[in-house]
PDB file of N, CA and C in Angstrom:
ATOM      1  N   UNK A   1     -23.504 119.032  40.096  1.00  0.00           N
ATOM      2  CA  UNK A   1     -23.633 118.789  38.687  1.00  0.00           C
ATOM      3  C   UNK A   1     -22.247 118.671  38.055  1.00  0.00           C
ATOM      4  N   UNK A   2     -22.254 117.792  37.054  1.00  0.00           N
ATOM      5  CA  UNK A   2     -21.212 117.629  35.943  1.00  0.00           C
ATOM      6  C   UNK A   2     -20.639 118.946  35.438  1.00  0.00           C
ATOM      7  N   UNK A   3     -19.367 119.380  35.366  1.00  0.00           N
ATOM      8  CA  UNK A   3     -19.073 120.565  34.867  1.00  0.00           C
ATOM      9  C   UNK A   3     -18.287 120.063  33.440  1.00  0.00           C
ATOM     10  N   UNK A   4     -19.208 120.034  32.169  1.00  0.00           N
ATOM     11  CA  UNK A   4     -19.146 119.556  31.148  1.00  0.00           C
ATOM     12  C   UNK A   4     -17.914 120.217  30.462  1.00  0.00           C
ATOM     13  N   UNK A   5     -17.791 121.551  30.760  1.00  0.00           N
ATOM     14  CA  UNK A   5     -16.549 122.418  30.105  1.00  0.00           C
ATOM     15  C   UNK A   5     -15.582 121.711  30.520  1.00  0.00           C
ATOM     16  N   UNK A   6     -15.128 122.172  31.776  1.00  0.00           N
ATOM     17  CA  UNK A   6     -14.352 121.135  32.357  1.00  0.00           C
ATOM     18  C   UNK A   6     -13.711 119.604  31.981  1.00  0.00           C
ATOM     19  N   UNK A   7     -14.842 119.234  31.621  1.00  0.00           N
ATOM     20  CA  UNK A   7     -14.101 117.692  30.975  1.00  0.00           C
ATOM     21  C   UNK A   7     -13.926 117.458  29.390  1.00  0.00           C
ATOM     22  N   UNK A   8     -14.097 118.404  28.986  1.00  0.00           N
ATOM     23  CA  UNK A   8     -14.250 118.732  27.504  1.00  0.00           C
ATOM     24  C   UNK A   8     -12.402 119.523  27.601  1.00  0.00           C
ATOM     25  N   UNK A   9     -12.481 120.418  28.163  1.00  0.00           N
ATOM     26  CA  UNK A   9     -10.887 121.316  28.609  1.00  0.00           C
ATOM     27  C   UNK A   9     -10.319 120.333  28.675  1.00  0.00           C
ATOM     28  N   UNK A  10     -10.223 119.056  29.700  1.00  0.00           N
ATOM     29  CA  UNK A  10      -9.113 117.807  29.555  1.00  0.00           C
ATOM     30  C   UNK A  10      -9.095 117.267  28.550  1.00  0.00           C
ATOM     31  N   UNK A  11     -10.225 117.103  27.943  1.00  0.00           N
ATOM     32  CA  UNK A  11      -9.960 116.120  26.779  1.00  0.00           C
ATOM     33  C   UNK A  11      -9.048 116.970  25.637  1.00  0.00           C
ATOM     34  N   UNK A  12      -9.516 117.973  25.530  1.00  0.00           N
ATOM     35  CA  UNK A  12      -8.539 118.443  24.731  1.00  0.00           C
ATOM     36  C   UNK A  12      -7.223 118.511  24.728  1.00  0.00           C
ATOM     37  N   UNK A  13      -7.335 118.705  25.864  1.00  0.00           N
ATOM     38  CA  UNK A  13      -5.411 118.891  26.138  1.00  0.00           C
ATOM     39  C   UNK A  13      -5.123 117.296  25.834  1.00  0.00           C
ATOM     40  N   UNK A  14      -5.744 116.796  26.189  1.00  0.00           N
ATOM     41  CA  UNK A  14      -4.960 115.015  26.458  1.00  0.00           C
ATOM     42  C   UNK A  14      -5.858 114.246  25.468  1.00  0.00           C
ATOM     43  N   UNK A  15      -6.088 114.258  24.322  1.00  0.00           N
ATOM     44  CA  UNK A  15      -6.339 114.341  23.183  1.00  0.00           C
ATOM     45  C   UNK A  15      -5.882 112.613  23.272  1.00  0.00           C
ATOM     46  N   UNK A  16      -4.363 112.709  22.980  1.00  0.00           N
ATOM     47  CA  UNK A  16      -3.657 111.561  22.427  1.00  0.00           C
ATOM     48  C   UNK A  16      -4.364 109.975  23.554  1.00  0.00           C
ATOM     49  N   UNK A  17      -3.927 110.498  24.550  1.00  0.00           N
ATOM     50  CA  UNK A  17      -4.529 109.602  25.656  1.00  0.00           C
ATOM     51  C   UNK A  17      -5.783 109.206  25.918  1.00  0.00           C
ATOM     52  N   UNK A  18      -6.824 110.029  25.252  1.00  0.00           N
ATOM     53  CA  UNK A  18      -7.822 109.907  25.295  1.00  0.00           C
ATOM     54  C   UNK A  18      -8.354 108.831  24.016  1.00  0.00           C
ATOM     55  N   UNK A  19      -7.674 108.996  22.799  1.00  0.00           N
ATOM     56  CA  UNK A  19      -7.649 108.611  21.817  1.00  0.00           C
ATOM     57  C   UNK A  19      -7.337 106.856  21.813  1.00  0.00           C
ATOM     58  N   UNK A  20      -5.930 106.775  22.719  1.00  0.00           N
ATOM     59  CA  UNK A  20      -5.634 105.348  22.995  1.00  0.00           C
ATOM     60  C   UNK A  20      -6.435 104.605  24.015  1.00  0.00           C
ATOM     61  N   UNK A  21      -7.014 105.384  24.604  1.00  0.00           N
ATOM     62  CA  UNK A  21      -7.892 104.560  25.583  1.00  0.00           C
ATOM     63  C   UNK A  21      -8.981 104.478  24.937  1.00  0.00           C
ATOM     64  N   UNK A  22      -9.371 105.412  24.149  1.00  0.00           N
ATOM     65  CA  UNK A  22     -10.831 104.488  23.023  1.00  0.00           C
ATOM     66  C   UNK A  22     -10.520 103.245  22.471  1.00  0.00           C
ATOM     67  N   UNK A  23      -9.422 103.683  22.019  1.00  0.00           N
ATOM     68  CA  UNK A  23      -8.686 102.013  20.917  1.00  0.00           C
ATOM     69  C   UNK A  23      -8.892 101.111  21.730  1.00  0.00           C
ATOM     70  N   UNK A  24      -8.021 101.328  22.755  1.00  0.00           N
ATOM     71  CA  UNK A  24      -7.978 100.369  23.423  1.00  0.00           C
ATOM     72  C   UNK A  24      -9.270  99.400  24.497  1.00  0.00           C
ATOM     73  N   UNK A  25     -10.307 100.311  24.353  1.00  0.00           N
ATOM     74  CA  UNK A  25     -11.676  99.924  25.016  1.00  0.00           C
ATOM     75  C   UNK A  25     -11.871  99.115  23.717  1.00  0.00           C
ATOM     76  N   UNK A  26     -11.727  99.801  22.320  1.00  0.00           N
ATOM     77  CA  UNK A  26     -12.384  99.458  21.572  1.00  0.00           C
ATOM     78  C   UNK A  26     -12.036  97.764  21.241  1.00  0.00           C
ATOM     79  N   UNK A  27     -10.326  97.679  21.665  1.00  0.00           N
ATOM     80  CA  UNK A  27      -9.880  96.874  21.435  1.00  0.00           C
ATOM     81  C   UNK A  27     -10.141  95.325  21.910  1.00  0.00           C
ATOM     82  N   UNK A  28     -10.221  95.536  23.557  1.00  0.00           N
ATOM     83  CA  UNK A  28     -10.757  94.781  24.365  1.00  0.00           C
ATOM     84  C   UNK A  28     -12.062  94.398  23.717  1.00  0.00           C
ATOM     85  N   UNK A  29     -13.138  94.900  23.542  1.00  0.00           N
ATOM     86  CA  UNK A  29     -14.247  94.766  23.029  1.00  0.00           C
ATOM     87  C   UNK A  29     -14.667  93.718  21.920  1.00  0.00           C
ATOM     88  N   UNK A  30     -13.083  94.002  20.580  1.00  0.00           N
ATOM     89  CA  UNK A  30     -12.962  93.176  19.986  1.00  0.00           C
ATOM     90  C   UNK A  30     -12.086  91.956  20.022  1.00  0.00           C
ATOM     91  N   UNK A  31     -11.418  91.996  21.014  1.00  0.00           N
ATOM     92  CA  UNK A  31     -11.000  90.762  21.689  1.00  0.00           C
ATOM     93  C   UNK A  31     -11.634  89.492  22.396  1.00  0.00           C
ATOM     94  N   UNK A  32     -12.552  90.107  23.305  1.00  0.00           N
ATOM     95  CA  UNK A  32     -13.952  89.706  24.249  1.00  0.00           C
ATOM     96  C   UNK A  32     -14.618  88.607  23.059  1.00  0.00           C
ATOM     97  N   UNK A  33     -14.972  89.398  21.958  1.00  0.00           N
ATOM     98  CA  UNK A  33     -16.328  89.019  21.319  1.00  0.00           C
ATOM     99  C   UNK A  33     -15.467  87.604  20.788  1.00  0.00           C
ATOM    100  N   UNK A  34     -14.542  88.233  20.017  1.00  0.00           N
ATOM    101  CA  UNK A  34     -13.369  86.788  19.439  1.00  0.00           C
ATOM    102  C   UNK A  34     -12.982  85.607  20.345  1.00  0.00           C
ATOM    103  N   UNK A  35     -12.910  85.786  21.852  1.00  0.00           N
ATOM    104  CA  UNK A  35     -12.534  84.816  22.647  1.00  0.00           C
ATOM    105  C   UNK A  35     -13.739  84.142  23.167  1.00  0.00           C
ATOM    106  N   UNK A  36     -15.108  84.665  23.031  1.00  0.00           N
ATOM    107  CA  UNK A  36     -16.096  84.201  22.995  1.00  0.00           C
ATOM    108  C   UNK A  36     -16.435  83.175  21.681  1.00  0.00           C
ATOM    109  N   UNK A  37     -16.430  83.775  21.085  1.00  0.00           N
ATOM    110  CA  UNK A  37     -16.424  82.735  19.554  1.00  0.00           C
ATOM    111  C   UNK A  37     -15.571  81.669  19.486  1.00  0.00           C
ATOM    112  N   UNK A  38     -14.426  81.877  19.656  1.00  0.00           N
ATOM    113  CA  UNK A  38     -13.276  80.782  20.027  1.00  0.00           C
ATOM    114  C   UNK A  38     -13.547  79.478  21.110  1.00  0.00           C
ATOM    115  N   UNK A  39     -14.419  80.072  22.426  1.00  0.00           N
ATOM    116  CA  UNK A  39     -14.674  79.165  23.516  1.00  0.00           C
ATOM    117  C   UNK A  39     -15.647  78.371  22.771  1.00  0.00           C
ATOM    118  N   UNK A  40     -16.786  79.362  22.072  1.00  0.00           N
ATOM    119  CA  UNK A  40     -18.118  78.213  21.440  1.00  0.00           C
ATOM    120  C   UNK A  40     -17.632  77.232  20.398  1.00  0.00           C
ATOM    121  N   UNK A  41     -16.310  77.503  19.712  1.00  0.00           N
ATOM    122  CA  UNK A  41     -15.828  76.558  18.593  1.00  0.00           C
ATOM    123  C   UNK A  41     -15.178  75.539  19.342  1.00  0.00           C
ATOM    124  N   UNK A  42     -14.789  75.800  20.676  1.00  0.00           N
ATOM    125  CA  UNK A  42     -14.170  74.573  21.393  1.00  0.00           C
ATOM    126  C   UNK A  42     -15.014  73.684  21.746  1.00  0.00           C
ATOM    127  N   UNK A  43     -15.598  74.374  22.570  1.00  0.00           N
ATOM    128  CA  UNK A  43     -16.769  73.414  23.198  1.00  0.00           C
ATOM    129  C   UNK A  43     -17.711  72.623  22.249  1.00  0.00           C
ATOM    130  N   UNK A  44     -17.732  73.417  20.529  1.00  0.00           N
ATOM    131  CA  UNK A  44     -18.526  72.104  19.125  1.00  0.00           C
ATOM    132  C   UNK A  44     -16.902  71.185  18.967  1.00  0.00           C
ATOM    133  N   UNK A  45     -16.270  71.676  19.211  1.00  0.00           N
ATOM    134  CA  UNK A  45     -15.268  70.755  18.407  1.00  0.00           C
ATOM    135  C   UNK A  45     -14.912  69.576  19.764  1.00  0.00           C
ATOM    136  N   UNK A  46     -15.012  69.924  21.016  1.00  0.00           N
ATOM    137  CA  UNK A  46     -15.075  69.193  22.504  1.00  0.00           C
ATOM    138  C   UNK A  46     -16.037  67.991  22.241  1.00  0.00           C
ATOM    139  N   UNK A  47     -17.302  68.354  21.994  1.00  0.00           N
ATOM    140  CA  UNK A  47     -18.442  67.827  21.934  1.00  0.00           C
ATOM    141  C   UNK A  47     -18.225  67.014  20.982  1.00  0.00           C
ATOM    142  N   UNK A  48     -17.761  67.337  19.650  1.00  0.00           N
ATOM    143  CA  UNK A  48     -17.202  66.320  18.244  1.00  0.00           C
ATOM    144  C   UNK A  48     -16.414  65.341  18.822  1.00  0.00           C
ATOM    145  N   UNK A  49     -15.477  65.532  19.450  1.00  0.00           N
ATOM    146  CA  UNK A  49     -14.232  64.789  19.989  1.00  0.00           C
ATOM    147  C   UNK A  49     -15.000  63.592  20.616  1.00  0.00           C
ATOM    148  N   UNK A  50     -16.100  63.954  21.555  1.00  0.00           N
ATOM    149  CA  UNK A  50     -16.154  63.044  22.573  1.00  0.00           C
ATOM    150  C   UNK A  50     -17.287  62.156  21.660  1.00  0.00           C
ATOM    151  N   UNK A  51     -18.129  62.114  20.714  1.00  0.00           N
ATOM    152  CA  UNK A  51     -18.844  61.451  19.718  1.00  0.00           C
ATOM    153  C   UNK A  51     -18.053  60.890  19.241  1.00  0.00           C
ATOM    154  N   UNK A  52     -16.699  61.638  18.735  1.00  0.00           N
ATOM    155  CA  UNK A  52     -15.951  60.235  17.474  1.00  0.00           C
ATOM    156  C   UNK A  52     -15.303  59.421  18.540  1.00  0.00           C
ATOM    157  N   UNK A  53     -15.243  59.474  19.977  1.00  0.00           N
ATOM    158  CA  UNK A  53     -14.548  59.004  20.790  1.00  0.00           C
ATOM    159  C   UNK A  53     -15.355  57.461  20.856  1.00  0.00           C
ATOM    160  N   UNK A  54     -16.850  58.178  21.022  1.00  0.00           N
ATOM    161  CA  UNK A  54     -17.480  56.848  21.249  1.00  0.00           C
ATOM    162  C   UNK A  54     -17.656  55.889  19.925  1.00  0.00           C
ATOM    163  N   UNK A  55     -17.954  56.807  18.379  1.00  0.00           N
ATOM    164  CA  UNK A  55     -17.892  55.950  17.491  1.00  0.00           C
ATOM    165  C   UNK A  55     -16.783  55.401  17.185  1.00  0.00           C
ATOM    166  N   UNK A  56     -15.379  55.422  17.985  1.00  0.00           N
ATOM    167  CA  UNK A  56     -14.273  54.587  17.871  1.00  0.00           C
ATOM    168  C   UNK A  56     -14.759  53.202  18.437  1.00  0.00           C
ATOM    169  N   UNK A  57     -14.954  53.612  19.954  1.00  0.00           N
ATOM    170  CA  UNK A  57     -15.364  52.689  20.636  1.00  0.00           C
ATOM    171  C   UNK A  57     -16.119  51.722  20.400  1.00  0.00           C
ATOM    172  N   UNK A  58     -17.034  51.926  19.113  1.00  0.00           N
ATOM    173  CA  UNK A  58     -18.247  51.087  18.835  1.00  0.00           C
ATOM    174  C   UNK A  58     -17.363  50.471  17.933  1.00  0.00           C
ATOM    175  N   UNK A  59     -16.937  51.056  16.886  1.00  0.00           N
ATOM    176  CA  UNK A  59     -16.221  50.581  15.776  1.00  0.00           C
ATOM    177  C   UNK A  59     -15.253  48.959  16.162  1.00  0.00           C
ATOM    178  N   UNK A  60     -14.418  49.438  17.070  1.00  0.00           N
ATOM    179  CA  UNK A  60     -13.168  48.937  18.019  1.00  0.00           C
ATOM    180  C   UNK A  60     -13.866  47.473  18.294  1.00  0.00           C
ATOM    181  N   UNK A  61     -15.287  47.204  18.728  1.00  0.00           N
ATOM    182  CA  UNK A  61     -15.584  46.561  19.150  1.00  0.00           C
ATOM    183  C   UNK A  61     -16.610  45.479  18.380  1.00  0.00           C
ATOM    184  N   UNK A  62     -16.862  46.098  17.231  1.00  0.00           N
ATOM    185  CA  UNK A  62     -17.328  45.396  15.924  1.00  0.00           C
ATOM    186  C   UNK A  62     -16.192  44.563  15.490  1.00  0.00           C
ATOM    187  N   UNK A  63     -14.558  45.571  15.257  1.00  0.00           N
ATOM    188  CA  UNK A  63     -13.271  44.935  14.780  1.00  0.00           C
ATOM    189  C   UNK A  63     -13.086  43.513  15.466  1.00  0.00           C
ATOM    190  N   UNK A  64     -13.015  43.616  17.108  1.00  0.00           N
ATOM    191  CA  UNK A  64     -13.075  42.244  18.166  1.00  0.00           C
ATOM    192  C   UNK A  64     -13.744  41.779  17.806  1.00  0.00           C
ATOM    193  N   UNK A  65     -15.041  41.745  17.417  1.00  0.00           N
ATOM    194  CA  UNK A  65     -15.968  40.813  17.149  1.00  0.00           C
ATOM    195  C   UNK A  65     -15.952  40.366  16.093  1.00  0.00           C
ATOM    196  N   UNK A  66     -15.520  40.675  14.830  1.00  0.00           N
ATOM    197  CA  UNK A  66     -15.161  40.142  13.058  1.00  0.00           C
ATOM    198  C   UNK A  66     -14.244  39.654  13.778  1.00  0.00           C
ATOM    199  N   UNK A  67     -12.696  40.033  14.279  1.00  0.00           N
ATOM    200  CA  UNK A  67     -11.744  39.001  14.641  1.00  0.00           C
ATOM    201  C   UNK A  67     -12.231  37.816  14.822  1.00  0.00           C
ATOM    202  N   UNK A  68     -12.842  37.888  15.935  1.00  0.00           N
ATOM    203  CA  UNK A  68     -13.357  36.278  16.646  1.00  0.00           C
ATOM    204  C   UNK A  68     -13.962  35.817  15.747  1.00  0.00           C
ATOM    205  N   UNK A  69     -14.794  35.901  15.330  1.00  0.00           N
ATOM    206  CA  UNK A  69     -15.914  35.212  13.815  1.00  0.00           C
ATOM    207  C   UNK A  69     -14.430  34.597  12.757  1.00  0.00           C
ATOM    208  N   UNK A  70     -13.886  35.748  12.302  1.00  0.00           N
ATOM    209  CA  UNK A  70     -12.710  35.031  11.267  1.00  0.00           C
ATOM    210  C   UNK A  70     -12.293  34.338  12.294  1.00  0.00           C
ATOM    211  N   UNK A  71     -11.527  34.019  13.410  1.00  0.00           N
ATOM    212  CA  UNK A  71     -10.661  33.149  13.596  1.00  0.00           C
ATOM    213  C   UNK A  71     -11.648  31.752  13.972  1.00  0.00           C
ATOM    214  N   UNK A  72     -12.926  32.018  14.643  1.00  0.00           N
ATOM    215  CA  UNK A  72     -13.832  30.930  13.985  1.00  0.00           C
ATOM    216  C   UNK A  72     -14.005  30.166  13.202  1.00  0.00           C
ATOM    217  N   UNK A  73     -14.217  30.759  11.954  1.00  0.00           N
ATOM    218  CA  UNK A  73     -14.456  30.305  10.602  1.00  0.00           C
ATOM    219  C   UNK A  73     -12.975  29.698  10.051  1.00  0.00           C
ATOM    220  N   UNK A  74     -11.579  30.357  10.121  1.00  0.00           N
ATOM    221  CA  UNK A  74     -10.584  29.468  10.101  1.00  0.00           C
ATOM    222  C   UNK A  74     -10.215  28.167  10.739  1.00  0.00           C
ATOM    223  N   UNK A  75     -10.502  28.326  11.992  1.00  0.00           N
ATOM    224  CA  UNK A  75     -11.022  26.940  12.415  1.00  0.00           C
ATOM    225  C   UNK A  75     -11.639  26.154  11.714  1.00  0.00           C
ATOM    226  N   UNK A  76     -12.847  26.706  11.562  1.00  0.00           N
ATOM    227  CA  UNK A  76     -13.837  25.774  10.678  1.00  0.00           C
ATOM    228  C   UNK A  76     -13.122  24.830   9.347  1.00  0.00           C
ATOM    229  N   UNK A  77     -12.773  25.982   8.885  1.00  0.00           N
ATOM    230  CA  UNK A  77     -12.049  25.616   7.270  1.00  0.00           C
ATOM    231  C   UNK A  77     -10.932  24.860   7.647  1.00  0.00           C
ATOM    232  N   UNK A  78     -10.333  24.719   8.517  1.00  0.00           N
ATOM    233  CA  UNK A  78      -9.113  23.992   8.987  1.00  0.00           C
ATOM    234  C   UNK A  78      -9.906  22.401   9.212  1.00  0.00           C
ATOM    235  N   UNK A  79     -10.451  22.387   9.783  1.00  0.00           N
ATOM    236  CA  UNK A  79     -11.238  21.412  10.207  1.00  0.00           C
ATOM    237  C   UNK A  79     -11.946  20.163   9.237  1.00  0.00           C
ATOM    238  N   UNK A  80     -12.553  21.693   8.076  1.00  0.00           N
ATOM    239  CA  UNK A  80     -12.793  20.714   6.950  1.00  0.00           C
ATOM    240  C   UNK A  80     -11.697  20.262   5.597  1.00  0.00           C
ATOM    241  N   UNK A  81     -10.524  21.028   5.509  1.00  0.00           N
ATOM    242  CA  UNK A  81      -9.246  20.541   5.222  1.00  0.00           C
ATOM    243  C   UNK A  81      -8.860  19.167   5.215  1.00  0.00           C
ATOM    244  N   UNK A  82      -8.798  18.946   6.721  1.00  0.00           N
ATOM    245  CA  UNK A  82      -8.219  17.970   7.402  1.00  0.00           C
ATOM    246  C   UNK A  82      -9.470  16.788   7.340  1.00  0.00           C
ATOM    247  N   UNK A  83     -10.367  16.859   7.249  1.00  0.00           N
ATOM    248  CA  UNK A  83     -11.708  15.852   7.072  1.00  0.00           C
ATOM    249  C   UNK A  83     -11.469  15.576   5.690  1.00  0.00           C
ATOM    250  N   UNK A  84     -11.301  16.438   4.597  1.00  0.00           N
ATOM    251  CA  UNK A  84     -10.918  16.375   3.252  1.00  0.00           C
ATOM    252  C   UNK A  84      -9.638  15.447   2.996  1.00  0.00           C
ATOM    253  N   UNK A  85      -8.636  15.964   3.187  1.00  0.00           N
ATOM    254  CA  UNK A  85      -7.608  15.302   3.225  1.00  0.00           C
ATOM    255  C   UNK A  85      -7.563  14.171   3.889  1.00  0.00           C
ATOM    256  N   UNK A  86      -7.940  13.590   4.858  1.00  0.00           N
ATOM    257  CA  UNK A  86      -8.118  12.350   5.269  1.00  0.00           C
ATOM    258  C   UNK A  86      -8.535  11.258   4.511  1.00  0.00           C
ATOM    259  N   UNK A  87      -9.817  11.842   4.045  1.00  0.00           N
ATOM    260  CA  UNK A  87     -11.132  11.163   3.306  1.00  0.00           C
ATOM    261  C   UNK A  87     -10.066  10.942   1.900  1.00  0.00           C
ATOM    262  N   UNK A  88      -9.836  11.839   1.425  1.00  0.00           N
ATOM    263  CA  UNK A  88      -8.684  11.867   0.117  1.00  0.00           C
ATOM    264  C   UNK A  88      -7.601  10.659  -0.049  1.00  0.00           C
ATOM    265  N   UNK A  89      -6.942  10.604   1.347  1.00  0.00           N
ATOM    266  CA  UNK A  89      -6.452   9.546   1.883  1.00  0.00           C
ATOM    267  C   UNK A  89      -6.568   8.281   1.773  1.00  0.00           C
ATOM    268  N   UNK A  90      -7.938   7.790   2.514  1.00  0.00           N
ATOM    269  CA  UNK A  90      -8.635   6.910   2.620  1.00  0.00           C
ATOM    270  C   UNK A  90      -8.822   6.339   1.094  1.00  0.00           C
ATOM    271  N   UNK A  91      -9.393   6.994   0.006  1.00  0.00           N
ATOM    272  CA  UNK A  91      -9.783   6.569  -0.734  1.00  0.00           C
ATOM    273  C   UNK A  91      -8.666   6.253  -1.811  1.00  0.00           C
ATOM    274  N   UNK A  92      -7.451   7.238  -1.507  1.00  0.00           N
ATOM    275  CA  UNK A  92      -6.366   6.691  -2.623  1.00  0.00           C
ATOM    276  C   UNK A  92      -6.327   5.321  -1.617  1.00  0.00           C
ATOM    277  N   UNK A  93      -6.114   4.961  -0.881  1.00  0.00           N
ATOM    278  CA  UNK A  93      -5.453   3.617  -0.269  1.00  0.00           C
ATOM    279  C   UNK A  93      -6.444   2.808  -0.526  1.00  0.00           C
ATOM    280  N   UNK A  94      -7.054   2.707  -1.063  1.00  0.00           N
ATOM    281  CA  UNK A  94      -7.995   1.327  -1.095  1.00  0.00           C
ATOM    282  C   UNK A  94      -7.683   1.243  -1.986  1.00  0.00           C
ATOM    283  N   UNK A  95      -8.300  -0.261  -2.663  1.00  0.00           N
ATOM    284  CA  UNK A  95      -7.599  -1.092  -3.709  1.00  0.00           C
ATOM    285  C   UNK A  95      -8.905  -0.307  -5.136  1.00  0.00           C
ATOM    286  N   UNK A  96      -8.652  -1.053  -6.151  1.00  0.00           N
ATOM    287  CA  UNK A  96      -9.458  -0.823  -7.311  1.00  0.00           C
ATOM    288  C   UNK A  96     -11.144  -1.368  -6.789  1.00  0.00           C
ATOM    289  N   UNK A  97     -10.749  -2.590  -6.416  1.00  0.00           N
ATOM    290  CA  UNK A  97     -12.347  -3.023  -6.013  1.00  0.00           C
ATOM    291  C   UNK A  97     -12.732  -2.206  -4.565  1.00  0.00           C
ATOM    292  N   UNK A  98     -12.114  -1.828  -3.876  1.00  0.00           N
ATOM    293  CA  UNK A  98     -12.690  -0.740  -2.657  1.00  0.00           C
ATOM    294  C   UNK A  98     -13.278   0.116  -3.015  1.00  0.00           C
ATOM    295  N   UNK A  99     -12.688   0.905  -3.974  1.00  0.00           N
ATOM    296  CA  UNK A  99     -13.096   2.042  -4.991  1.00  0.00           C
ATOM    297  C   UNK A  99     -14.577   1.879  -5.519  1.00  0.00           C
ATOM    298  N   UNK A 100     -14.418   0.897  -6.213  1.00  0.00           N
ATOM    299  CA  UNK A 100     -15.621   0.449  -7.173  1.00  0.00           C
ATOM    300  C   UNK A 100     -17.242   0.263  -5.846  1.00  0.00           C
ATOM    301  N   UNK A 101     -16.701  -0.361  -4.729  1.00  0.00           N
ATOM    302  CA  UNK A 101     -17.635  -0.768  -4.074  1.00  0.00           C
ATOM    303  C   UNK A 101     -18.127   0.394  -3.164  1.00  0.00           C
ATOM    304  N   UNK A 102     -16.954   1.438  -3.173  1.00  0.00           N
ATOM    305  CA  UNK A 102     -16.882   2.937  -1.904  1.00  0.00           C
ATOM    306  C   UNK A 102     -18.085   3.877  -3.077  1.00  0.00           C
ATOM    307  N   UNK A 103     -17.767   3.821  -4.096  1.00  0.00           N
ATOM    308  CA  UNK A 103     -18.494   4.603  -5.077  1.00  0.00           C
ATOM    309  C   UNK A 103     -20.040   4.111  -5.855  1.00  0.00           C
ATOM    310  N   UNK A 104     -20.020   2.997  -6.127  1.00  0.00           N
ATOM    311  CA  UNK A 104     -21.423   2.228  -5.327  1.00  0.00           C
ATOM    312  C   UNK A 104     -21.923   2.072  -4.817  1.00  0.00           C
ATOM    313  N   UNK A 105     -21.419   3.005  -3.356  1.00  0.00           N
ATOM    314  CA  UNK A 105     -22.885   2.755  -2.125  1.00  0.00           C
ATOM    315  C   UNK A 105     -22.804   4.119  -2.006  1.00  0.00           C
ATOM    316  N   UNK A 106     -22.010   5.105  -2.813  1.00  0.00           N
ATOM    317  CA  UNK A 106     -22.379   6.658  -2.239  1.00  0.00           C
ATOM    318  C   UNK A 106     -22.876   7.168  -3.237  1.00  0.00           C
ATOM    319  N   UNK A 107     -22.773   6.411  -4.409  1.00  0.00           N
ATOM    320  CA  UNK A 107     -23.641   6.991  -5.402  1.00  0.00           C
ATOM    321  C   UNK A 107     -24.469   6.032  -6.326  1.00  0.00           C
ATOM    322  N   UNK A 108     -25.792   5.670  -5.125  1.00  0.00           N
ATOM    323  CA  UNK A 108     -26.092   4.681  -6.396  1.00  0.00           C
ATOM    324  C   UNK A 108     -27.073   5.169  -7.397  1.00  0.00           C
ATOM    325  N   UNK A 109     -27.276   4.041  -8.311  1.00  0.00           N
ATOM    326  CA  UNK A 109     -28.453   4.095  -9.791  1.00  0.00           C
ATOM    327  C   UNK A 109     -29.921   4.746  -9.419  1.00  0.00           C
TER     328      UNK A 109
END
């Protein structure tokens, strides 16, 4: 059997030591629980990371794809510029009666 006096007699004497090793259990204890909490905030903020990772990715790839469309559509508009300006062309250089006869068959009565 436990001889309870006995360990009650040490503690007394060694009081101080006994005292820091509570703290210090106590301490650990509250260390433990904090580095636990800390791992679960990593692993939401891990988990966040790798979501905005992919909504970059999606994003990134919408951006490539508006690129290509605008540089499309500049084309386009380039295209009809140059059809414009031609046509613009064309029609200053003709004479008064070219005119009269170009605008008579594209817009008639």
């Amino acid at each position: 059997m436990i001889d309870l006096h006995g360990i009650y007699k040490f503690l007394k004497k060694q009081w101080l030591g006994t005292v820091l090793i509570i703290i210090w259990l106590i301490s650990i204890f509250i260390h433990q629980s904090k580095k636990n909490d800390l791992n679960e905030k990593a692993y939401k903020l891990e988990s966040k990371i790798k979501q905005l990772e992919k909504n970059a990715l999606v994003n990134l790839k919408a951006v490539v794809e508006l690129k290509t469309i605008d540089t499309l559509i500049l084309t386009k508009i380039k295209i009809i510029k140059q059809k414009e300006y031609e046509e613009i062309h064309v029609i200053d250089s003709l004479p008064i009666s070219g005119l009269q006869s170009y605008f008579t068959e594209r817009y008639p009565k």
